[in-house]
N, C-alpha and C. Protein backbone atom coordinates (compact mmCIF):
# COMPACT_ATOMS: atom_id res chain seq x y z
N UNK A 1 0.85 -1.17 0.00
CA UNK A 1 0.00 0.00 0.00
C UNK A 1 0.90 1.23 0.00
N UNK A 2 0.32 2.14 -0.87
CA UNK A 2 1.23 3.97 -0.84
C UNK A 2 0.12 4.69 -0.32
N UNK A 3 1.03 5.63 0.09
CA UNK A 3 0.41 7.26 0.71
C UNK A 3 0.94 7.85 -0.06
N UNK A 4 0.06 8.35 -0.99
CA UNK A 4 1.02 9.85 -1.90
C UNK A 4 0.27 11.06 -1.84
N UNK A 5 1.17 11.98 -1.78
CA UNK A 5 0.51 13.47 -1.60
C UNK A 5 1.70 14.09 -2.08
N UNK A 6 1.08 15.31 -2.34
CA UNK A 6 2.45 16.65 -2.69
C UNK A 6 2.85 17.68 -1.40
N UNK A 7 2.70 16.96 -0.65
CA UNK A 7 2.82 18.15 0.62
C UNK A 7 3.81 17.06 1.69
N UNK A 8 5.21 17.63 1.63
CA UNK A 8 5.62 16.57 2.85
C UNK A 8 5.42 16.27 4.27
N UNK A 9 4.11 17.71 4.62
CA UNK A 9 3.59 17.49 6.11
C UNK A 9 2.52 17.00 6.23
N UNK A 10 1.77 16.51 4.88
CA UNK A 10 0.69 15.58 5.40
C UNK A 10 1.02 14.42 4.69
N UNK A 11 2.33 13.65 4.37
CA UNK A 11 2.98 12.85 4.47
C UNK A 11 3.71 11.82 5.20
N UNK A 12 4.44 13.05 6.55
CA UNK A 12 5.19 12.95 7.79
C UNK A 12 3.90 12.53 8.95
N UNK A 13 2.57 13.67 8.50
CA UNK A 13 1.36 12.68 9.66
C UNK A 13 0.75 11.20 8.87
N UNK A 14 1.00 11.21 7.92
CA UNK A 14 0.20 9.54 7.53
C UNK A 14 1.26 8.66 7.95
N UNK A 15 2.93 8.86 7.81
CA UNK A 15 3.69 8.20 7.90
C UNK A 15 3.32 7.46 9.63
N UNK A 16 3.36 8.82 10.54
CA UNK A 16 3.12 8.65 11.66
C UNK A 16 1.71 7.88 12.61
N UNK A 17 0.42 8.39 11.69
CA UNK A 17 -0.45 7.20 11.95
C UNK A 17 -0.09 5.81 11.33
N UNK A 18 -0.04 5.89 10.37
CA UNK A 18 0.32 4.31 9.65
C UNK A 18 1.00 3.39 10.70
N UNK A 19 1.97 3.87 11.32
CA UNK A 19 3.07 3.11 12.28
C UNK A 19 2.70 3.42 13.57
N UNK A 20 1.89 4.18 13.96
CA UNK A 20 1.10 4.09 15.17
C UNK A 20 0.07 3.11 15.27
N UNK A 21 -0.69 2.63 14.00
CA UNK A 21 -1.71 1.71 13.77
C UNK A 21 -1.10 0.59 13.71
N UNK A 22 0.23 0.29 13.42
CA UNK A 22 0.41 -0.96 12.99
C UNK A 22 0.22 -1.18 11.57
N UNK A 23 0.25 -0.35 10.25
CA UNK A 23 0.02 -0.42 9.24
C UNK A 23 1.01 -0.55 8.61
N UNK A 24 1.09 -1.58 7.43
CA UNK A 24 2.66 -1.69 6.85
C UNK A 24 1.86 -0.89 5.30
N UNK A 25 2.87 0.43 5.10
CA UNK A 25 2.49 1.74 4.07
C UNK A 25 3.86 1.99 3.45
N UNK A 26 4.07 2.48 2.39
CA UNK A 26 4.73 3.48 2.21
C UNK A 26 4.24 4.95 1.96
N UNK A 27 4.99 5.88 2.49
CA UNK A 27 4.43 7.29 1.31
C UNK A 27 5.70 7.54 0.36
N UNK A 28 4.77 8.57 -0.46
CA UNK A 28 5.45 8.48 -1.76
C UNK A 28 5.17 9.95 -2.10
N UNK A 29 6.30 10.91 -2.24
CA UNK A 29 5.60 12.34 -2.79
C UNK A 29 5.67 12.41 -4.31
N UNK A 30 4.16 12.81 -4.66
CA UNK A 30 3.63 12.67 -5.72
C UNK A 30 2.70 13.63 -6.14
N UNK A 31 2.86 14.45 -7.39
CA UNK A 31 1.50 14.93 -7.87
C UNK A 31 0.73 14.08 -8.40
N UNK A 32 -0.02 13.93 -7.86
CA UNK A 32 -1.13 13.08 -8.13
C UNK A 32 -0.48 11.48 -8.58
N UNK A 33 -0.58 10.82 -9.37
CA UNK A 33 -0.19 9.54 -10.21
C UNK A 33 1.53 9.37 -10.80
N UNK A 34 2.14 11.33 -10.72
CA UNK A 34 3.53 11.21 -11.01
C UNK A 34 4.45 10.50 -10.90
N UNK A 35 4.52 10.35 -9.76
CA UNK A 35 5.56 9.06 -9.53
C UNK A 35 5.13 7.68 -9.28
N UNK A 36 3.69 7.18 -9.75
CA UNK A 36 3.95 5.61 -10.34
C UNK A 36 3.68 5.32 -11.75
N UNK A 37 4.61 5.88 -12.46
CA UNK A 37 5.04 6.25 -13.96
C UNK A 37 4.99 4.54 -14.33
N UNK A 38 5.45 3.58 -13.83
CA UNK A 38 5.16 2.18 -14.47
C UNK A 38 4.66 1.03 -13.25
N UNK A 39 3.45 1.36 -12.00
CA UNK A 39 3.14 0.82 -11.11
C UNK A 39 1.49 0.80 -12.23
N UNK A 40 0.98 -0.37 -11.53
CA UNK A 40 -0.40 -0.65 -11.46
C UNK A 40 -0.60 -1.36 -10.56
N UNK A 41 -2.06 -0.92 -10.36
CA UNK A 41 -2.92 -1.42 -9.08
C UNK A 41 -4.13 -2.05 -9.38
N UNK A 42 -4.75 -2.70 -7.77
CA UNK A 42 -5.90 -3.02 -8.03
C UNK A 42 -6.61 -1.95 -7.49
N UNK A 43 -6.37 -1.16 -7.05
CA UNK A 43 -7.19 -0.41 -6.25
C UNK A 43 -6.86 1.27 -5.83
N UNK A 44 -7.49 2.02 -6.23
CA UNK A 44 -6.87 3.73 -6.18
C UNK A 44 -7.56 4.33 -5.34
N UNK A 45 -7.76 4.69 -4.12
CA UNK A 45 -8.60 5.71 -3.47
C UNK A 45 -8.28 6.93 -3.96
N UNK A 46 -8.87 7.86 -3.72
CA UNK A 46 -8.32 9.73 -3.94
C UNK A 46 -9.22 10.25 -3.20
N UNK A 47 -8.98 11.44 -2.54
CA UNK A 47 -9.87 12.69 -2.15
C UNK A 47 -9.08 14.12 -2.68
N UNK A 48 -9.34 14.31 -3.76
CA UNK A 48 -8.41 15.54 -4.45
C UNK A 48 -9.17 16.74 -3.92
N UNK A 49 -8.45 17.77 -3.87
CA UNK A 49 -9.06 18.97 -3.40
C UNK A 49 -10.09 19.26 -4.05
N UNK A 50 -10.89 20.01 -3.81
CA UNK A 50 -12.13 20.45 -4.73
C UNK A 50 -13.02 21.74 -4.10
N UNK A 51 -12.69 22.37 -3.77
CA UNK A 51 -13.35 23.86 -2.83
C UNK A 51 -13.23 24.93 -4.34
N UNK A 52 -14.27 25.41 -4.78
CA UNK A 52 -14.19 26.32 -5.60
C UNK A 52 -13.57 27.80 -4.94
N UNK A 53 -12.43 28.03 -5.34
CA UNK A 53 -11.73 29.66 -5.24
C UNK A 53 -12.06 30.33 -6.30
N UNK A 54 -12.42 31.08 -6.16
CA UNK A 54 -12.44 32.24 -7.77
C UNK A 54 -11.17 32.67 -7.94
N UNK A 55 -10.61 33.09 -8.77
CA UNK A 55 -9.57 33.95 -9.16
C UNK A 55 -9.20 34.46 -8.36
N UNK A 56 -7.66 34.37 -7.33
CA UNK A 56 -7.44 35.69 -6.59
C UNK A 56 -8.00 36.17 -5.08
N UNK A 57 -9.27 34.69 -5.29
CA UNK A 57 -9.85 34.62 -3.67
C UNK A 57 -9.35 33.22 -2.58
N UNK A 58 -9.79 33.95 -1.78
CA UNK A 58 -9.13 33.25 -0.48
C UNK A 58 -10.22 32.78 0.75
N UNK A 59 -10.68 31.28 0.74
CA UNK A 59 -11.77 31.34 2.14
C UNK A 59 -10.83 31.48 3.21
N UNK A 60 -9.72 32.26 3.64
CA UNK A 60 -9.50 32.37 4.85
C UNK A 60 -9.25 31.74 6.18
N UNK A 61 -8.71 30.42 5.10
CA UNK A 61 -7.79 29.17 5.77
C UNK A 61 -6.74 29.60 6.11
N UNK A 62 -6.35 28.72 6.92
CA UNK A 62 -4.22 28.54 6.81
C UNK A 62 -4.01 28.19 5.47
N UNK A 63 -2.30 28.44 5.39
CA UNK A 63 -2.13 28.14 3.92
C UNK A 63 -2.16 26.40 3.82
N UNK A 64 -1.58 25.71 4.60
CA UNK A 64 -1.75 24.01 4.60
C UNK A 64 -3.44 24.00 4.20
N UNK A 65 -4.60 24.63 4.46
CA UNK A 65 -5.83 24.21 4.20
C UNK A 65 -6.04 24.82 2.96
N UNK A 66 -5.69 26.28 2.70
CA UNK A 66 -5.63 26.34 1.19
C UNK A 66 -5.35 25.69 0.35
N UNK A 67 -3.97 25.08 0.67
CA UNK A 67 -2.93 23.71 -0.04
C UNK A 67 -4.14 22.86 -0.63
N UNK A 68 -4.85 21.92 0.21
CA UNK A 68 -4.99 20.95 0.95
C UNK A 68 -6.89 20.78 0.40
N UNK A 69 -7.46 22.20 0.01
CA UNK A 69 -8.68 22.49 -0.50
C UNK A 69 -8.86 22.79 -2.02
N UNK A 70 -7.76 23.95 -2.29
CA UNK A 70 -7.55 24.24 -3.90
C UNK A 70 -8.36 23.67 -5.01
N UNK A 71 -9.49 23.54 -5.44
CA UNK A 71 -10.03 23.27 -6.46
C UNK A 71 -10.16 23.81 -7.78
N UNK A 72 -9.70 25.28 -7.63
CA UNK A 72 -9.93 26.24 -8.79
C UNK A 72 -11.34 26.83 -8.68
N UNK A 73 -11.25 27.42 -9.43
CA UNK A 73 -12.66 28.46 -9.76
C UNK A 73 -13.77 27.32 -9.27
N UNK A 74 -13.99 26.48 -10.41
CA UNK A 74 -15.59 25.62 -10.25
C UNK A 74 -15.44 24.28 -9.22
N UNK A 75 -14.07 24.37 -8.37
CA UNK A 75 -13.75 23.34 -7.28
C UNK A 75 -13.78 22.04 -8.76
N UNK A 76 -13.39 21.73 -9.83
CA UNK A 76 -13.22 20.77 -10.13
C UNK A 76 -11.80 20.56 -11.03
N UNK A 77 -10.71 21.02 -10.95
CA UNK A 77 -9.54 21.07 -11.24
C UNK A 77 -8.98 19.85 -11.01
N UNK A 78 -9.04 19.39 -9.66
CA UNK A 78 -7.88 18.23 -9.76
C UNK A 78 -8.67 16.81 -9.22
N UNK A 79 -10.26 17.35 -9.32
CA UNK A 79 -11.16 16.23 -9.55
C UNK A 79 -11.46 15.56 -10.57
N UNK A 80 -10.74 16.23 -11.86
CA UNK A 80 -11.12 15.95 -13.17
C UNK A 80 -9.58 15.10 -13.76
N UNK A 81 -8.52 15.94 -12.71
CA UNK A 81 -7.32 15.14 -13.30
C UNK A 81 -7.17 14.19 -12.42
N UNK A 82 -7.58 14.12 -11.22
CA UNK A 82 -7.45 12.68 -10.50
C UNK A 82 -8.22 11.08 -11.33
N UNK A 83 -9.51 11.82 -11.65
CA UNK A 83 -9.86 11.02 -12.45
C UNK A 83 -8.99 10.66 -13.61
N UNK A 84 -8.84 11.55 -14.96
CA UNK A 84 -8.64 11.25 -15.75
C UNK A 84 -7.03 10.29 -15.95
N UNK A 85 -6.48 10.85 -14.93
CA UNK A 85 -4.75 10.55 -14.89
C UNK A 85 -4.32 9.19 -14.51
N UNK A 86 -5.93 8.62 -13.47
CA UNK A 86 -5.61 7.10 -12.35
C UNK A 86 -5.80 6.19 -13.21
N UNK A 87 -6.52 5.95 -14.60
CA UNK A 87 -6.83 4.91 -15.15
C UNK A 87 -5.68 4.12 -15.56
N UNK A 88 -4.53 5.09 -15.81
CA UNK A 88 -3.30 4.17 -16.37
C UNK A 88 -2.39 3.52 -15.32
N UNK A 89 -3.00 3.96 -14.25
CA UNK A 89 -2.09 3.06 -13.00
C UNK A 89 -2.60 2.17 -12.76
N UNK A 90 -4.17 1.49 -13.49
CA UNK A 90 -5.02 0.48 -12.76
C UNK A 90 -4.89 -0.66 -13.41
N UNK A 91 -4.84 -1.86 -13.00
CA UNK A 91 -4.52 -2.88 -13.61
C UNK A 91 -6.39 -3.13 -14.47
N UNK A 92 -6.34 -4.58 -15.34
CA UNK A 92 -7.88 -4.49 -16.41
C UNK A 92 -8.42 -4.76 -14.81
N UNK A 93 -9.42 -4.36 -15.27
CA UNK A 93 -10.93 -4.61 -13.97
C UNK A 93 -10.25 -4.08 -12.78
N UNK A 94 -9.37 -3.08 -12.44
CA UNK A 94 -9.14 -2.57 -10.83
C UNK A 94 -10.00 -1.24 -11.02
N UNK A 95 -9.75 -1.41 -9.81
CA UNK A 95 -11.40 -0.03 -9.12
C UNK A 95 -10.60 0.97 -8.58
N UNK A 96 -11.40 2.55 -9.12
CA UNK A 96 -10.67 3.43 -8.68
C UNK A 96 -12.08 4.11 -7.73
N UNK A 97 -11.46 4.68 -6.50
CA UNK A 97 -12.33 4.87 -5.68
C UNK A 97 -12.44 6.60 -5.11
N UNK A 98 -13.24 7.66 -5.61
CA UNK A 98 -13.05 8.65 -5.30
C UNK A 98 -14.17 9.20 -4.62
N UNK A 99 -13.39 10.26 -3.64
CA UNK A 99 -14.79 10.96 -2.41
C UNK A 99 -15.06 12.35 -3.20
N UNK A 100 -16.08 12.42 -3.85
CA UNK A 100 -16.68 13.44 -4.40
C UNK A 100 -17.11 14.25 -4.04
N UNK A 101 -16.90 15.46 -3.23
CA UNK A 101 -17.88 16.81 -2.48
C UNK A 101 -18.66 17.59 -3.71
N UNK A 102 -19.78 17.39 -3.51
CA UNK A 102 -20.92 17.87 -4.76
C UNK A 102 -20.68 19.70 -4.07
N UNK A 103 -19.49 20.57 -3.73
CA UNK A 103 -19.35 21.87 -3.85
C UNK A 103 -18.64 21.99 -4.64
N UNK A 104 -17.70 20.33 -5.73
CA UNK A 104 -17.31 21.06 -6.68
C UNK A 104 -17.87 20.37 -7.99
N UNK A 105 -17.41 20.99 -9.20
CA UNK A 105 -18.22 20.63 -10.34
C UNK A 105 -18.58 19.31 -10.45
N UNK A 106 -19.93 18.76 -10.24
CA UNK A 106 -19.68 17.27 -10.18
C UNK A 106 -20.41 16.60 -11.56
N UNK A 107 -20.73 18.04 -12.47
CA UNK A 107 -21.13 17.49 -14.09
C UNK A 107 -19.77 16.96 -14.34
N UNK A 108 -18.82 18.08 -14.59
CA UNK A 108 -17.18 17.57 -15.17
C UNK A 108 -17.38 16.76 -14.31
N UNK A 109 -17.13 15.95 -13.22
CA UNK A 109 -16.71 14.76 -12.49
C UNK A 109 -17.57 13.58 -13.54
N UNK A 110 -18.46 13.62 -13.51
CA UNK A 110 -19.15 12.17 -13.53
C UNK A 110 -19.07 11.75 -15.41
N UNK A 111 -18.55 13.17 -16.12
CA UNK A 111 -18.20 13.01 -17.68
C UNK A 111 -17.19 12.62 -17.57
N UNK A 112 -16.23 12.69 -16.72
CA UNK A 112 -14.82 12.41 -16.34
C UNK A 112 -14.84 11.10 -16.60
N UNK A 113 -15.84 10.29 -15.46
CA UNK A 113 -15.56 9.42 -14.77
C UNK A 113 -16.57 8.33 -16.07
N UNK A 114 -17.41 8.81 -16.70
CA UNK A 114 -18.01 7.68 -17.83
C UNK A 114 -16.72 7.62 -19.28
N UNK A 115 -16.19 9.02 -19.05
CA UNK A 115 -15.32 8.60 -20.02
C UNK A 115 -14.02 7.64 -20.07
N UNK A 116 -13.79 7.38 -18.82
CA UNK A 116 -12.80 6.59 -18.35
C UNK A 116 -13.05 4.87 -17.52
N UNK A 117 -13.82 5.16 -17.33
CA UNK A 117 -14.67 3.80 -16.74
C UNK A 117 -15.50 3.18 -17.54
N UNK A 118 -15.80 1.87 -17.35
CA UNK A 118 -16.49 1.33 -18.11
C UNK A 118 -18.09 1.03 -17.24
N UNK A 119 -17.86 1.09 -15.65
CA UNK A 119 -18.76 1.00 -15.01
C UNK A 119 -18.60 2.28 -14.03
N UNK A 120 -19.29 3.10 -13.47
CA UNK A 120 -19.56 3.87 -12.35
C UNK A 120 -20.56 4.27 -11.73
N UNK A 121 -20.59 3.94 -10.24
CA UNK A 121 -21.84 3.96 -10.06
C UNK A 121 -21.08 4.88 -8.11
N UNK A 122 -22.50 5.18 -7.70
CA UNK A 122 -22.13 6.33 -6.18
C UNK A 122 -22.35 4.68 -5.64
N UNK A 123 -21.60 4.94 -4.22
CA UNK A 123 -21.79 3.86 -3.48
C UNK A 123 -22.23 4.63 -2.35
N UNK A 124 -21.74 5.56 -1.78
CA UNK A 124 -22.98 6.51 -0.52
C UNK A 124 -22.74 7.53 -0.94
N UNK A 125 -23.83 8.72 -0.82
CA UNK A 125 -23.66 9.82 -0.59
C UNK A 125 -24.29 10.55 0.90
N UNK A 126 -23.37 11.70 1.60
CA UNK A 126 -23.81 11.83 3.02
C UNK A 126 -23.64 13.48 2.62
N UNK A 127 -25.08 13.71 3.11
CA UNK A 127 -24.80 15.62 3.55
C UNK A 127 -24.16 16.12 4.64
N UNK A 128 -23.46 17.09 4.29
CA UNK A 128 -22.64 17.46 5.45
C UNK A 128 -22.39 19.12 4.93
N UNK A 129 -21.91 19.82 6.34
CA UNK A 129 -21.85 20.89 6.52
C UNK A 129 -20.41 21.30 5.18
N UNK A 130 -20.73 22.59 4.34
CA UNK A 130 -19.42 22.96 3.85
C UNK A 130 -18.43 23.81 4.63
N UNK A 131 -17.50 23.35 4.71
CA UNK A 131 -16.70 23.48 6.04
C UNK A 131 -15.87 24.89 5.57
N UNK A 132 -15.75 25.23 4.34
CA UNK A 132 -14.99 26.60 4.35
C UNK A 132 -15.70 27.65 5.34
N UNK A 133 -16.94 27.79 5.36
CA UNK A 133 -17.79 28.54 5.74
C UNK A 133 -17.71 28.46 7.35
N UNK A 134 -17.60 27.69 7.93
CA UNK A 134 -17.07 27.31 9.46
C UNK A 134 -16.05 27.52 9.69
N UNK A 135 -15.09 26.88 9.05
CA UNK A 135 -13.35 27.33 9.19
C UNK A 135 -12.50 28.36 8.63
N UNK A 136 -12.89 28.65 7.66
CA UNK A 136 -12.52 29.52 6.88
C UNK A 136 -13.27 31.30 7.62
N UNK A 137 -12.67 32.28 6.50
CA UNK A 137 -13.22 33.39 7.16
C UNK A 137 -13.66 33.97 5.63
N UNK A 138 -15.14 33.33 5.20
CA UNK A 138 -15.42 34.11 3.96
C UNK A 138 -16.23 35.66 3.85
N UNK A 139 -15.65 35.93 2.67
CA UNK A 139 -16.17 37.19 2.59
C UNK A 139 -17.99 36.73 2.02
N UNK A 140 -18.55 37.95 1.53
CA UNK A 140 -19.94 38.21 1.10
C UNK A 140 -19.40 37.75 -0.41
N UNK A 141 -18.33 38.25 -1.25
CA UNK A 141 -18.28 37.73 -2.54
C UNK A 141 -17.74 36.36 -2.71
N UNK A 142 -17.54 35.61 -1.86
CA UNK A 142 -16.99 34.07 -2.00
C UNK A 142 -18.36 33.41 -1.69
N UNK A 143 -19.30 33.74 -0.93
CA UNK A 143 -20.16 33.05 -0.64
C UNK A 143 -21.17 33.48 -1.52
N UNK A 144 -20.87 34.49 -2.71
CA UNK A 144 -22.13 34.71 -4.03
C UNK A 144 -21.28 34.00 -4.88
N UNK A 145 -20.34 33.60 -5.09
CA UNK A 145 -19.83 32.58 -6.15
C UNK A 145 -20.24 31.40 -6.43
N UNK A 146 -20.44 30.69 -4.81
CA UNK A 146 -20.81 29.27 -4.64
C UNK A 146 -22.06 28.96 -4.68
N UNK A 147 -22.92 30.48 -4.35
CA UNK A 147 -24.51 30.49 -4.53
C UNK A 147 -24.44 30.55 -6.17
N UNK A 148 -23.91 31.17 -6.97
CA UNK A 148 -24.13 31.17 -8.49
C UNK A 148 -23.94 30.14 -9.22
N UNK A 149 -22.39 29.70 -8.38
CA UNK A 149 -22.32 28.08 -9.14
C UNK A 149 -23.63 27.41 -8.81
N UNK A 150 -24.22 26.87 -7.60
CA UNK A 150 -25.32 26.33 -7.07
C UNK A 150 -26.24 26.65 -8.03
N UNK A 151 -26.61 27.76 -7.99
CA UNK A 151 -27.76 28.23 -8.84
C UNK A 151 -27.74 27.84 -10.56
N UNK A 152 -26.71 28.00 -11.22
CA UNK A 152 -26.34 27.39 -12.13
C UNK A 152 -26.33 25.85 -12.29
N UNK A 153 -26.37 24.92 -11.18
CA UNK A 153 -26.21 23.46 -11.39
C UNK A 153 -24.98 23.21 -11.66
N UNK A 154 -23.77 24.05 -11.38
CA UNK A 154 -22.67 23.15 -11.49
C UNK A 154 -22.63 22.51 -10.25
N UNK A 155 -22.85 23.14 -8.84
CA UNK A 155 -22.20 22.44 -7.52
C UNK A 155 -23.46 22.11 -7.04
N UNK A 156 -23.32 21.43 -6.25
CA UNK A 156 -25.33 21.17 -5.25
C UNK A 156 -24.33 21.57 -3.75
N UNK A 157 -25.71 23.01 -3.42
CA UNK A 157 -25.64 23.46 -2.06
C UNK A 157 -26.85 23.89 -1.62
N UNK A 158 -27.14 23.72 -0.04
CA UNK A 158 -28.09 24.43 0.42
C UNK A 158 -27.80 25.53 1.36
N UNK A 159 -28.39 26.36 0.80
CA UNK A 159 -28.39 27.86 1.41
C UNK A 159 -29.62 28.17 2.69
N UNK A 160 -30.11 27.02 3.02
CA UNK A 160 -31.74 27.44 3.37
C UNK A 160 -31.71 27.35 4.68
N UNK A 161 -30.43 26.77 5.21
CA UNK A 161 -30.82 26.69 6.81
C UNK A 161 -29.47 27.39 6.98
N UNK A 162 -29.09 27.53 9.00
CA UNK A 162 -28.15 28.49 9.12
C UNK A 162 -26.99 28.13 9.25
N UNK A 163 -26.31 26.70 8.81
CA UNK A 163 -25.16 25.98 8.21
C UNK A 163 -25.09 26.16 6.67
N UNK A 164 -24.62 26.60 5.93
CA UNK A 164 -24.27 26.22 4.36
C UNK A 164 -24.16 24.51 3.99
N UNK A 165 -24.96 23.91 3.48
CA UNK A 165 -24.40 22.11 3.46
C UNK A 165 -24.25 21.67 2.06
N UNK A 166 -23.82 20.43 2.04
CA UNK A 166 -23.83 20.16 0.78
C UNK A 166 -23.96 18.56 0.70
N UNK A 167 -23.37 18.16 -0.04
CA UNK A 167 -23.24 16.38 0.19
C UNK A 167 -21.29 15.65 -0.63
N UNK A 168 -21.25 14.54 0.43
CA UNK A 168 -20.07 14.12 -0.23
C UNK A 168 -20.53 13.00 -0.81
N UNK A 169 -20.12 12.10 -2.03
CA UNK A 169 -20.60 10.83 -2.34
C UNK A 169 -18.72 10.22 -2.48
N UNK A 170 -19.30 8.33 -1.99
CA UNK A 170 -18.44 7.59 -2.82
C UNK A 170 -18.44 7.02 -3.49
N UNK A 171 -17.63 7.63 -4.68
CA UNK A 171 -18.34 6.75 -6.10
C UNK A 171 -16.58 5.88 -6.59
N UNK A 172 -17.57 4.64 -7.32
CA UNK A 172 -16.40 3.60 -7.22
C UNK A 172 -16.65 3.57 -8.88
N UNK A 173 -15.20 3.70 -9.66
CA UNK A 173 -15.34 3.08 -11.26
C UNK A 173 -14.23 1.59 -11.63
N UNK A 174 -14.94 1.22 -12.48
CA UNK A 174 -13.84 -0.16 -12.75
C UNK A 174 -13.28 0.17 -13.83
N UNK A 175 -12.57 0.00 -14.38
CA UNK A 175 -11.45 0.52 -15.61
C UNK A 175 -11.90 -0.47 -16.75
N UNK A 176 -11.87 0.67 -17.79
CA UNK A 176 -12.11 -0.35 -19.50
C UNK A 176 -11.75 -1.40 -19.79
């Protein structure tokens, strides 16, 4: 089993649970799939960032949570390349397994994910609070972005009660 990430401090804590659990891991620093250039698997988890930033905006994280959230404008940047990039690490019939937060584009996600899969289907989806809005310190124009995306149908959010929420799903694809 690997731990890969591009950040060597949330590397140094997986390293450290892993061997606190008793888990035999490696980590591996990686953008995304970079460094298993000739590995295949049966099996890929991901949770890629996905928090829509507009241009130039900031929800008012630490920078590790900025790191760590980064989705781009429509939060689907490196939901679209996690997808598209894992298929060549998967051995025929291995399953790639990704946690989807419907705050970021989850049309591009699921075109992503039929174009690369031969099967995909959600295995749960759970509503939950969007956490920039709690942790973060947003302004009035970050929180009309995510209402426009919403309103538009790129992201699914509810605005209606006095948490901002949304939903995460896990959706599992099997490779061509």
């Amino acid at each position: 089993m690997y731990l890969s990430d591009s950040n060597d401090e949330v590397l140094q804590v997986a390293k450290e649970n892993y061997e606190r659990n008793s888990v035999q891991a490696d980590t591996v620093y990686s953008d995304l799939y970079g460094s298993f250039a000739s590995e295949e698997f049966d099996l890929i988890a991901v949770h890629p960032p996905a928090v829509p930033y507009p241009v130039g905006k900031d929800w008012g994280m630490s920078k590790g949570m900025r790191f760590a959230t980064h989705g781009g404008a429509d939060g689907s940047t490196l939901v679209t390349r996690s997808i598209s990039e894992s298929s060549r690490c998967l051995k025929p019939e291995g399953k790639f397994l990704l946690l989807l937060p419907h705050w970021s584009n989850i049309k591009k996600a699921w075109e992503e994910l039929r174009k690369w899969y031969a099967e995909v289907k959600e295995i749960t989806k759970t509503k939950v609070d969007f956490f920039p809005v709690n942790e973060g310190r947003p302004n009035k124009e970050l929180i009309q972005h995510v209402k426009e995306l919403s309103e538009q149908g790129i992201i699914e959010m509810d605005f209606q009660r006095e948490s901002v929420t949304s939903f995460v799903s896990v959706i599992e694809g099997t490779k061509k």
